[in-house]
Protein backbone atom coordinates (compact mmCIF):
# COMPACT_ATOMS: atom_id res chain seq x y z
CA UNK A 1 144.98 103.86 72.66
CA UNK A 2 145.08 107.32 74.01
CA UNK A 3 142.03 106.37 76.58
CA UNK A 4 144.80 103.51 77.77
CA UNK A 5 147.43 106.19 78.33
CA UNK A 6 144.67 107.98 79.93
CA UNK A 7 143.46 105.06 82.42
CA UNK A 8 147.21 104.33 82.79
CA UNK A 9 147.68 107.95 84.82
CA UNK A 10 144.50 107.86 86.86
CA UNK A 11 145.22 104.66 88.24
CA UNK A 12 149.17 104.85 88.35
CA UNK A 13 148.74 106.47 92.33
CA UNK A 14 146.68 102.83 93.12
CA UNK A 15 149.16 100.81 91.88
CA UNK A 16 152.05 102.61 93.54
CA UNK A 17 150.52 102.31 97.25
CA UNK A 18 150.13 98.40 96.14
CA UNK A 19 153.83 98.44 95.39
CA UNK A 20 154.48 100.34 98.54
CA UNK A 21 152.29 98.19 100.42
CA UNK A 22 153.68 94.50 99.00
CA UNK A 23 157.66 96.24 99.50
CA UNK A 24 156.57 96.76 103.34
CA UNK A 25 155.14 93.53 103.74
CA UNK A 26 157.09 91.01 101.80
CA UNK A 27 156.48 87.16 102.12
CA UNK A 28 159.14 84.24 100.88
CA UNK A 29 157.89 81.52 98.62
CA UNK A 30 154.91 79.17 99.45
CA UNK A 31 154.18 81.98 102.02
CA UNK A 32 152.23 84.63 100.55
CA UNK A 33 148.98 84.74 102.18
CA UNK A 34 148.45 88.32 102.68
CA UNK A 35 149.57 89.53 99.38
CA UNK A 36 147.62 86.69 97.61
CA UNK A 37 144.31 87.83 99.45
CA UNK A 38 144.96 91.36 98.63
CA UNK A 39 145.06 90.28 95.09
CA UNK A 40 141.70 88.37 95.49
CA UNK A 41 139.83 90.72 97.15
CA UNK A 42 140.67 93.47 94.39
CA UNK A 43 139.88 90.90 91.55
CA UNK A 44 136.61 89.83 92.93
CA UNK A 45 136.10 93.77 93.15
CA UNK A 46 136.56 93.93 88.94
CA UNK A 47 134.03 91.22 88.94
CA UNK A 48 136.26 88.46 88.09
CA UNK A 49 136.28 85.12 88.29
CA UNK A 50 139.15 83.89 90.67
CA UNK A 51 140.65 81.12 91.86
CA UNK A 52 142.81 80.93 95.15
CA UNK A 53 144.72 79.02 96.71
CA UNK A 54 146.46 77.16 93.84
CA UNK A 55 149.95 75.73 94.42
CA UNK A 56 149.32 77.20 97.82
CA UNK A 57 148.77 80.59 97.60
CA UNK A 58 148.97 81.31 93.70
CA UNK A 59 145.90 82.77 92.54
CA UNK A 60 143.98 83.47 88.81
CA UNK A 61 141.81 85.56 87.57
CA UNK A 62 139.69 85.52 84.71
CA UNK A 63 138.00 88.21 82.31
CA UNK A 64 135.62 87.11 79.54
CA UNK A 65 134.84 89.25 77.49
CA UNK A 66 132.00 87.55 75.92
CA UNK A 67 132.86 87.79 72.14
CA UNK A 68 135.34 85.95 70.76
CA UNK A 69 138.87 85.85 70.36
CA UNK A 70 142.42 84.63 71.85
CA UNK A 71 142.73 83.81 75.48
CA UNK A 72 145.87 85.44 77.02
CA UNK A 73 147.48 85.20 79.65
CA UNK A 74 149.29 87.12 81.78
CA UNK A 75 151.75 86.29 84.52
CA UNK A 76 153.04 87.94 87.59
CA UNK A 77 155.20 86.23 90.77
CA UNK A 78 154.71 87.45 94.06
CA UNK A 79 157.80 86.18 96.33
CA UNK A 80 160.18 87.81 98.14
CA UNK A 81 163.97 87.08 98.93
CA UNK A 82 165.61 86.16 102.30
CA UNK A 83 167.08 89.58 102.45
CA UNK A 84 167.61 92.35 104.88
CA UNK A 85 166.30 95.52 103.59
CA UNK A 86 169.07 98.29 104.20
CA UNK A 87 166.57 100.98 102.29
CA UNK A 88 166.33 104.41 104.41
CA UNK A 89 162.50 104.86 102.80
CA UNK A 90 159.18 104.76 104.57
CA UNK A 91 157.99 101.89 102.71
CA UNK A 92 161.16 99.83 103.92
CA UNK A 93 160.57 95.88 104.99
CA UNK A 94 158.66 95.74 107.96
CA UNK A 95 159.34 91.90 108.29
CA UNK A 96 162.80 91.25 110.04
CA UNK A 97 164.88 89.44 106.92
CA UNK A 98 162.37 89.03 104.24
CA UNK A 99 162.61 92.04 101.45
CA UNK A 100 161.38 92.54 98.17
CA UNK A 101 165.45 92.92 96.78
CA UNK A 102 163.77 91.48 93.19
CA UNK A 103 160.94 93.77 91.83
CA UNK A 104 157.92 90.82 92.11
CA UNK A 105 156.37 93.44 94.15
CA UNK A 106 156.03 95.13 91.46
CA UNK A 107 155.23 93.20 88.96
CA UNK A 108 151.71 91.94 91.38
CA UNK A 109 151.46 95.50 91.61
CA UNK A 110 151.66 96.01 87.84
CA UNK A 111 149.26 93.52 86.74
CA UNK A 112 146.78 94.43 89.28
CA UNK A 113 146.91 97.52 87.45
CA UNK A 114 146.28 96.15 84.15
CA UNK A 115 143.52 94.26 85.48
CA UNK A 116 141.76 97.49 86.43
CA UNK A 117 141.99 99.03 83.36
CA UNK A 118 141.13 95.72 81.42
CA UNK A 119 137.84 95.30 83.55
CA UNK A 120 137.05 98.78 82.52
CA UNK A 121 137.67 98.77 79.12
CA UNK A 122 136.41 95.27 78.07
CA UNK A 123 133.85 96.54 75.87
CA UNK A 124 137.41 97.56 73.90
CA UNK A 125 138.57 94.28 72.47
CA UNK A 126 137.89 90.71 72.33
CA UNK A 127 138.27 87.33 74.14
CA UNK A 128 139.06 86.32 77.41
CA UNK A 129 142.55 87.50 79.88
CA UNK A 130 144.13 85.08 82.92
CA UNK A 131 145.59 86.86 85.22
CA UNK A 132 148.23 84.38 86.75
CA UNK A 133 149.76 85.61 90.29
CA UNK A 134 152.46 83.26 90.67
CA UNK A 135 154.27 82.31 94.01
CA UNK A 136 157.63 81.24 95.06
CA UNK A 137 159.89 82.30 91.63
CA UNK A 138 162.59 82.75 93.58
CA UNK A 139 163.51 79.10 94.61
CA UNK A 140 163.19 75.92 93.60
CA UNK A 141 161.24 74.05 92.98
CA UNK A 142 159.13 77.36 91.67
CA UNK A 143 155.90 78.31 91.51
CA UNK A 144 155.44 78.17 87.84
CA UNK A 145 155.36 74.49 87.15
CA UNK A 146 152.69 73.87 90.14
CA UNK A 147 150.06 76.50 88.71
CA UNK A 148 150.93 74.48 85.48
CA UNK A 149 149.97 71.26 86.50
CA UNK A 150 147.21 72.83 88.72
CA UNK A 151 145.39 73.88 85.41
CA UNK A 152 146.13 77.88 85.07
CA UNK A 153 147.25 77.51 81.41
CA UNK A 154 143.46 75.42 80.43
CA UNK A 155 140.05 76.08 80.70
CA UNK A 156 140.10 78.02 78.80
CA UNK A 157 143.13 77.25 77.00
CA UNK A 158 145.66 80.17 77.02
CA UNK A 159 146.63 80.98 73.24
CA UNK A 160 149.78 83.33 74.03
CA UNK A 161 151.26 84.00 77.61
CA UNK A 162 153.24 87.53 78.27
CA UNK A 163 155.25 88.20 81.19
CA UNK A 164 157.69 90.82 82.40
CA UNK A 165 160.56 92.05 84.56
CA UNK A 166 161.13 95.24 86.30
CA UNK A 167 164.85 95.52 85.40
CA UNK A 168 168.09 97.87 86.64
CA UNK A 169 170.52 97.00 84.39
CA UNK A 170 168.15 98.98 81.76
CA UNK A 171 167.18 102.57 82.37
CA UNK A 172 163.98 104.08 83.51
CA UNK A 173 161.89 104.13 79.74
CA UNK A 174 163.21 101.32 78.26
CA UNK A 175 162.06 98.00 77.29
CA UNK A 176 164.11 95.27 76.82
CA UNK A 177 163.11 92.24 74.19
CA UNK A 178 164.32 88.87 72.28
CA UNK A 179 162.98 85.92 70.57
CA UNK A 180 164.97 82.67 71.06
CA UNK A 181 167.15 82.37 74.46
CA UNK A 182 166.89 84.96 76.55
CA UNK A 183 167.57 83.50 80.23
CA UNK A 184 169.18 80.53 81.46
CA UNK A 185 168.55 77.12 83.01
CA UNK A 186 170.06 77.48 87.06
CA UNK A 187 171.46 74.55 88.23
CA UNK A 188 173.55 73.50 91.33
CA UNK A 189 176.08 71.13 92.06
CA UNK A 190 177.40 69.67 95.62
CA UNK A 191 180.63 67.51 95.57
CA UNK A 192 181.45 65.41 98.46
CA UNK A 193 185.50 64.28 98.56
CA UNK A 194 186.03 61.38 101.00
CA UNK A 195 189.86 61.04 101.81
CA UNK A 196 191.23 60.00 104.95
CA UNK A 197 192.32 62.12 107.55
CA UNK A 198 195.54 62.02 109.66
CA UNK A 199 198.19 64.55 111.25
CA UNK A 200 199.93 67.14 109.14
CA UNK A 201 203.20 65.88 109.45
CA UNK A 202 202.11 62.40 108.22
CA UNK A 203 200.41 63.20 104.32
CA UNK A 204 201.81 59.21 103.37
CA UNK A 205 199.53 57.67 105.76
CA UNK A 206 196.73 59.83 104.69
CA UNK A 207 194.44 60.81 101.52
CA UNK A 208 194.26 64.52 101.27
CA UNK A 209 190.58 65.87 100.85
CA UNK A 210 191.46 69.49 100.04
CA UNK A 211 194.50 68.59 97.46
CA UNK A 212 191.92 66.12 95.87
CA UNK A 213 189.39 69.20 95.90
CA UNK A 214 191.84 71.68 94.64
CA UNK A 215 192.41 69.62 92.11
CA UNK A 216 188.74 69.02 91.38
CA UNK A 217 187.49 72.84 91.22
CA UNK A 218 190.91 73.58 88.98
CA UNK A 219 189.67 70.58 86.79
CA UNK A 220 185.98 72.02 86.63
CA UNK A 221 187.16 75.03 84.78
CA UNK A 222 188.40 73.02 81.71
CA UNK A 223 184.60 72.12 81.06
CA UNK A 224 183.48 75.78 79.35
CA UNK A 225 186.78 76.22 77.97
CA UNK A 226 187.36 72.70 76.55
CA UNK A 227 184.40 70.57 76.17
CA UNK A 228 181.80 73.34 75.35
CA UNK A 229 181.54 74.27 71.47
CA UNK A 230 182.93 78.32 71.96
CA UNK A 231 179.54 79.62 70.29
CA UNK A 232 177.58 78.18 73.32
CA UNK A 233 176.76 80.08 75.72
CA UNK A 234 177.39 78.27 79.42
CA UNK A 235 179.39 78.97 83.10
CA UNK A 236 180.87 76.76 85.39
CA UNK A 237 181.38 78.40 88.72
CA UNK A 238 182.49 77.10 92.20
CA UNK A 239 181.01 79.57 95.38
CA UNK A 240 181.90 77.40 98.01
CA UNK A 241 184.51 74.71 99.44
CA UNK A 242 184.48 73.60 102.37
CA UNK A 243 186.77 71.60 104.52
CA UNK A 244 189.23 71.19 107.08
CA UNK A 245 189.49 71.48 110.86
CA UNK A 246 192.90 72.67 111.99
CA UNK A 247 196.52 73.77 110.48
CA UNK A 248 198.00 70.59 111.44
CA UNK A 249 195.10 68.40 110.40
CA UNK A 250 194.75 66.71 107.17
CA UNK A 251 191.15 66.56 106.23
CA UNK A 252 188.83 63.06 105.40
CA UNK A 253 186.17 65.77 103.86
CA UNK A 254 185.71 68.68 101.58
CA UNK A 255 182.91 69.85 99.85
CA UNK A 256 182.64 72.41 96.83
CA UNK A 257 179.53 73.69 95.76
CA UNK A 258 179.08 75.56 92.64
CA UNK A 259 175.72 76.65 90.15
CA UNK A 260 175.40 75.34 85.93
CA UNK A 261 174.20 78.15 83.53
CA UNK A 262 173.23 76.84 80.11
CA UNK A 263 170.65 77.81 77.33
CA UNK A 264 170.22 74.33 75.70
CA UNK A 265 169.26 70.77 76.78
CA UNK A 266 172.47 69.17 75.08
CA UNK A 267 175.12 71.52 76.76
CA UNK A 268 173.54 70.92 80.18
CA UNK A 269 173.53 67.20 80.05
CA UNK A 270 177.42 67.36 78.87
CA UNK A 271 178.18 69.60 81.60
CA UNK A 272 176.65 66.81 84.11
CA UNK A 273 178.77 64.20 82.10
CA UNK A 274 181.70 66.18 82.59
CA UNK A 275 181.87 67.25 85.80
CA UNK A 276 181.11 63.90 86.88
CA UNK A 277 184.18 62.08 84.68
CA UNK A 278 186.04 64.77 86.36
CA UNK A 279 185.38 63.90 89.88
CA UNK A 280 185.47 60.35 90.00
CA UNK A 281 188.77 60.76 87.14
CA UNK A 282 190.63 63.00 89.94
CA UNK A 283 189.71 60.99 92.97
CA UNK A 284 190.51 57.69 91.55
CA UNK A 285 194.18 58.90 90.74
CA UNK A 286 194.54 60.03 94.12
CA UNK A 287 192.55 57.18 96.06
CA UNK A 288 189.73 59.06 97.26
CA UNK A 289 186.10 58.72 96.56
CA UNK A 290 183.69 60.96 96.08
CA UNK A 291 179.52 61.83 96.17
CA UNK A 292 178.41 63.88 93.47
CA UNK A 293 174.37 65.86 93.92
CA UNK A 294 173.35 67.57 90.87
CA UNK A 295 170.32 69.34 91.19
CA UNK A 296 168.48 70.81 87.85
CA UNK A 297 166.87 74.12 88.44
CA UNK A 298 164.26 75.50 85.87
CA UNK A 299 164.39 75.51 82.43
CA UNK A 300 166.29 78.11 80.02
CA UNK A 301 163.65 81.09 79.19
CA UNK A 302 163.22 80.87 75.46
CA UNK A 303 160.56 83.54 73.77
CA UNK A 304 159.06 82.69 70.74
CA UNK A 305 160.13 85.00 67.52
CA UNK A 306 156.19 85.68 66.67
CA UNK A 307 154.79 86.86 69.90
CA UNK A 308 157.84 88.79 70.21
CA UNK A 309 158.24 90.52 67.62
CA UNK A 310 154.71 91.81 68.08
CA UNK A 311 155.31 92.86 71.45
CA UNK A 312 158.37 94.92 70.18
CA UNK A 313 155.40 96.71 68.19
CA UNK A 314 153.71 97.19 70.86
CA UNK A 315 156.51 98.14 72.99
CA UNK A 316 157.42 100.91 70.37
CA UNK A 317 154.18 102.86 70.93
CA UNK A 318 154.23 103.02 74.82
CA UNK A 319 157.97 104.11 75.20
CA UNK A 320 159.09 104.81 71.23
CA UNK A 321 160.52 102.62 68.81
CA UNK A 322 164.29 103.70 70.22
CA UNK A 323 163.74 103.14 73.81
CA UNK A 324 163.52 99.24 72.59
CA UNK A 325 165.96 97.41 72.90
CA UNK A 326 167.51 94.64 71.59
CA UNK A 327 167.97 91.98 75.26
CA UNK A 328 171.29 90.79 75.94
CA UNK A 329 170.77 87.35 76.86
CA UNK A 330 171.69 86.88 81.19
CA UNK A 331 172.67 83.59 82.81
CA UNK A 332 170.30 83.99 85.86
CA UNK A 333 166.97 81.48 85.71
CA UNK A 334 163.59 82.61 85.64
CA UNK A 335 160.22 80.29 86.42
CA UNK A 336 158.67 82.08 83.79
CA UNK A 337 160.47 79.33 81.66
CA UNK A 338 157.69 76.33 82.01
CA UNK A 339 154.79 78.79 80.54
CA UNK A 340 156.88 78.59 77.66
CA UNK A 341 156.63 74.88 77.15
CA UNK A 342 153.50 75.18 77.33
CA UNK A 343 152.34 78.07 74.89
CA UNK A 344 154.02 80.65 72.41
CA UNK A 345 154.89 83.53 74.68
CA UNK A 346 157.55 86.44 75.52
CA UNK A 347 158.95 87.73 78.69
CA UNK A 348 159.75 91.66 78.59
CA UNK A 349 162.74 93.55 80.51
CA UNK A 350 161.40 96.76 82.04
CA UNK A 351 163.87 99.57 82.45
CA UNK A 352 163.86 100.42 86.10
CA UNK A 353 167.61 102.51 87.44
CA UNK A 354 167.87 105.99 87.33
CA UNK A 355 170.89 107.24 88.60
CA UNK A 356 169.68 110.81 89.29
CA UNK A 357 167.72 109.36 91.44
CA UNK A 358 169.99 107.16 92.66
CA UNK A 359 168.35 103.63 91.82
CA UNK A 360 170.85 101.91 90.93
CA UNK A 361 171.58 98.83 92.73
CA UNK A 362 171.77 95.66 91.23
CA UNK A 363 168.57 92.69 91.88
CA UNK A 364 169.21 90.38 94.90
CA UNK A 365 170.98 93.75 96.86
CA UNK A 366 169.87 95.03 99.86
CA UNK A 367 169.06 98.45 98.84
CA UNK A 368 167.52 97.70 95.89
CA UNK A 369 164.96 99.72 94.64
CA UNK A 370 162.79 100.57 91.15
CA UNK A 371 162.02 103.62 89.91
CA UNK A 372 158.43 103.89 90.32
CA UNK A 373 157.74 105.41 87.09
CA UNK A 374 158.49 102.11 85.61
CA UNK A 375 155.39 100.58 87.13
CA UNK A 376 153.46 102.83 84.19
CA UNK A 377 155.32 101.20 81.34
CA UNK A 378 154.49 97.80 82.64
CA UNK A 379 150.87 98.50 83.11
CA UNK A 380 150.63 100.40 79.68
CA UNK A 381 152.81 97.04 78.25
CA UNK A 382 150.31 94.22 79.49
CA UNK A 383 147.14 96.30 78.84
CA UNK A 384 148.18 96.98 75.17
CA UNK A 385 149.55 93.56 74.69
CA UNK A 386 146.12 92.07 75.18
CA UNK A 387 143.68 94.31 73.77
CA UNK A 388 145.77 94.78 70.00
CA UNK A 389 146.16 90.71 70.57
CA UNK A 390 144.07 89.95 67.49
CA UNK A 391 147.12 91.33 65.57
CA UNK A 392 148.97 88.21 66.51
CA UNK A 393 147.72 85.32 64.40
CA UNK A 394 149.43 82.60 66.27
């Protein structure tokens, strides 16, 4: 494994001008054609055999060893955000409201990298690697499930899938990991009140959309508190109501807006239940009506306790057994969730802030940024995960 560390250096300057290169260039979901030929071009250099344009612009490459042994995949997404880069570096967003605020560019970046040093080694280990680069993770309806139904998990069929996230909550040499739930399932809710309007000196002659909505987003946060067993994880939160048109107007409309974070199937359908007894509950007591859109975003990310542990163990001999640690579960939704359905996998925080340096800024931000160094560990990570695979007797 010292030839890995050893590949890992001598290639680490590649894979931080592709970094570089994707952060000045990003593309939004559904959109990346120039990153996902960039990614072809280089896998058809290795000698690969790719596939391109799946679910649009998703892409797969495949490396056969030719002995056998597990197939195993690994995944990377390749999106940007709708966000304005505010970064004062030379590799800033060159595209007017697109940035890459999340880290995918380095995870493409990352398992371009591992692909290198996979090609070149593949006289070292046994069986056959996908290399899945994902689009669109970043909204729904996601890229994952797409490349899913396209095909990317069978022929051949993937034994084990690994995944990972270039991550600022954890510092630079770190890796964070846990079997069972480990990110949530996103929804999104839209609530239409229907009152009827009249003059603000009048409320008799009229049905009071906001009242009935203040009511209603009061009412919502009962549901955690109340109707939720307390050892379930789940939030309820309202980011938006709408309504009115002037101080001496009763409003006929509001509308209130709000996301779902759950980790299992039976808390998310009692939250639906719940915040639609609510709703129509309040507006019937007040004589308003009401239009209710819940919209299910992707599933909660739960690892599997084998291939997790194992890449713990492997995860202890790139950065040392205490740089490991132990993930907190976090309520934000991750794609990365169907592959999991689908086949016994793991998905891998990557410590990315150093404050020295002043990386620091939290995902989604406008001046986020990784510390580049990071972009090692995840290379090391995937390359090691896959050729001491044949530990893992799935």
């Amino acid at each position: 494994m010292e030839d890995v560390k050893a590949k890992v250096k001598e290639i680490f300057p590649k894979v931080q001008e592709l970094r570089r290169d994707f952060h000045s260039h990003p593309e939004l979901g559904f959109e990346e054609v120039r990153t996902s030929k960039i990614v072809a071009e280089i896998l058809e250099s290795l000698g690969l055999k790719v596939q391109k344009g799946i679910a649009k612009t998703g892409v797969v490459g495949l490396l056969d060893t030719g002995k056998p042994g597990p197939t195993v995949a690994l995944r990377a997404d390749m999106d940007a955000l709708p966000v304005r880069d505010a970064k004062k570096v030379a590799y800033a967003s060159k595209v007017e409201g697109a940035c890459h605020a999340c880290g995918h560019d380095g995870h493409t970046a990352i398992l371009l990298g591992a692909a290198m040093i996979l090609s070149s080694m593949k006289d070292k280990f046994s069986g056959k690697v996908k290399f899945i680069f994902q689009p669109c993770e970043e909204q729904l309806p996601g890229g994952a499930k797409p490349m899913i139904e396209a095909g990317v998990l069978e022929d051949p069929k993937v034994d084990n899938i690994f995944g990972l996230h270039l991550w600022t909550n954890y510092p630079i040499g770190t890796v964070g990991l846990k079997s069972g739930p480990l990110m949530a399932s996103p929804d999104s809710f839209e609530i239409e009140i229907i009152g009827k309007g009249g003059h603000g000196s009048a409320p008799h002659e009229a049905v009071d959309a906001i009242v009935v909505a203040s009511q209603v987003v009061m009412a919502l946060q009962t549901i955690v508190s109340r109707s939720v067993k307390p050892i379930e994880p789940a939030v309820v939160s309202v980011g938006m109501l709408k309504a009115g048109y002037n101080f001496n107007v009763i409003a006929d409309v509001a509308t209130i807006s709000g996301t779902v974070r759950t980790y299992s199937e039976e808390v998310r359908n009692l939250i639906q239940t719940r915040i639609e007894e609510i709703v129509k509950g309040i507006t019937a007591a007040y004589g308003a009506d009401y239009r209710i859109k819940y919209t299910r975003g992707y599933p909660a990310v739960i690892t599997d306790e084998k291939v997790t542990n194992y890449a713990k163990q492997i995860a202890s001999e790139v950065v040392g057994g205490q740089n490991v640690i132990d993930a907190e579960p976090v309520m934000g939704g991750e794609d990365f969730a169907y592959y999991l359905q689908k086949v016994p996998g793991t998905f891998a925080f990557v410590g990315a802030r150093n404050e020295e340096k002043g990386i620091n800024k939290p995902h989604h931000h406008p001046e986020f940024d990784i510390d580049e160094e990071a972009l090692a560990v995840g290379v090391e990570l995937m390359v090691r995960y896959v050729m001491e695979n044949e530990r893992l007797k799935i």
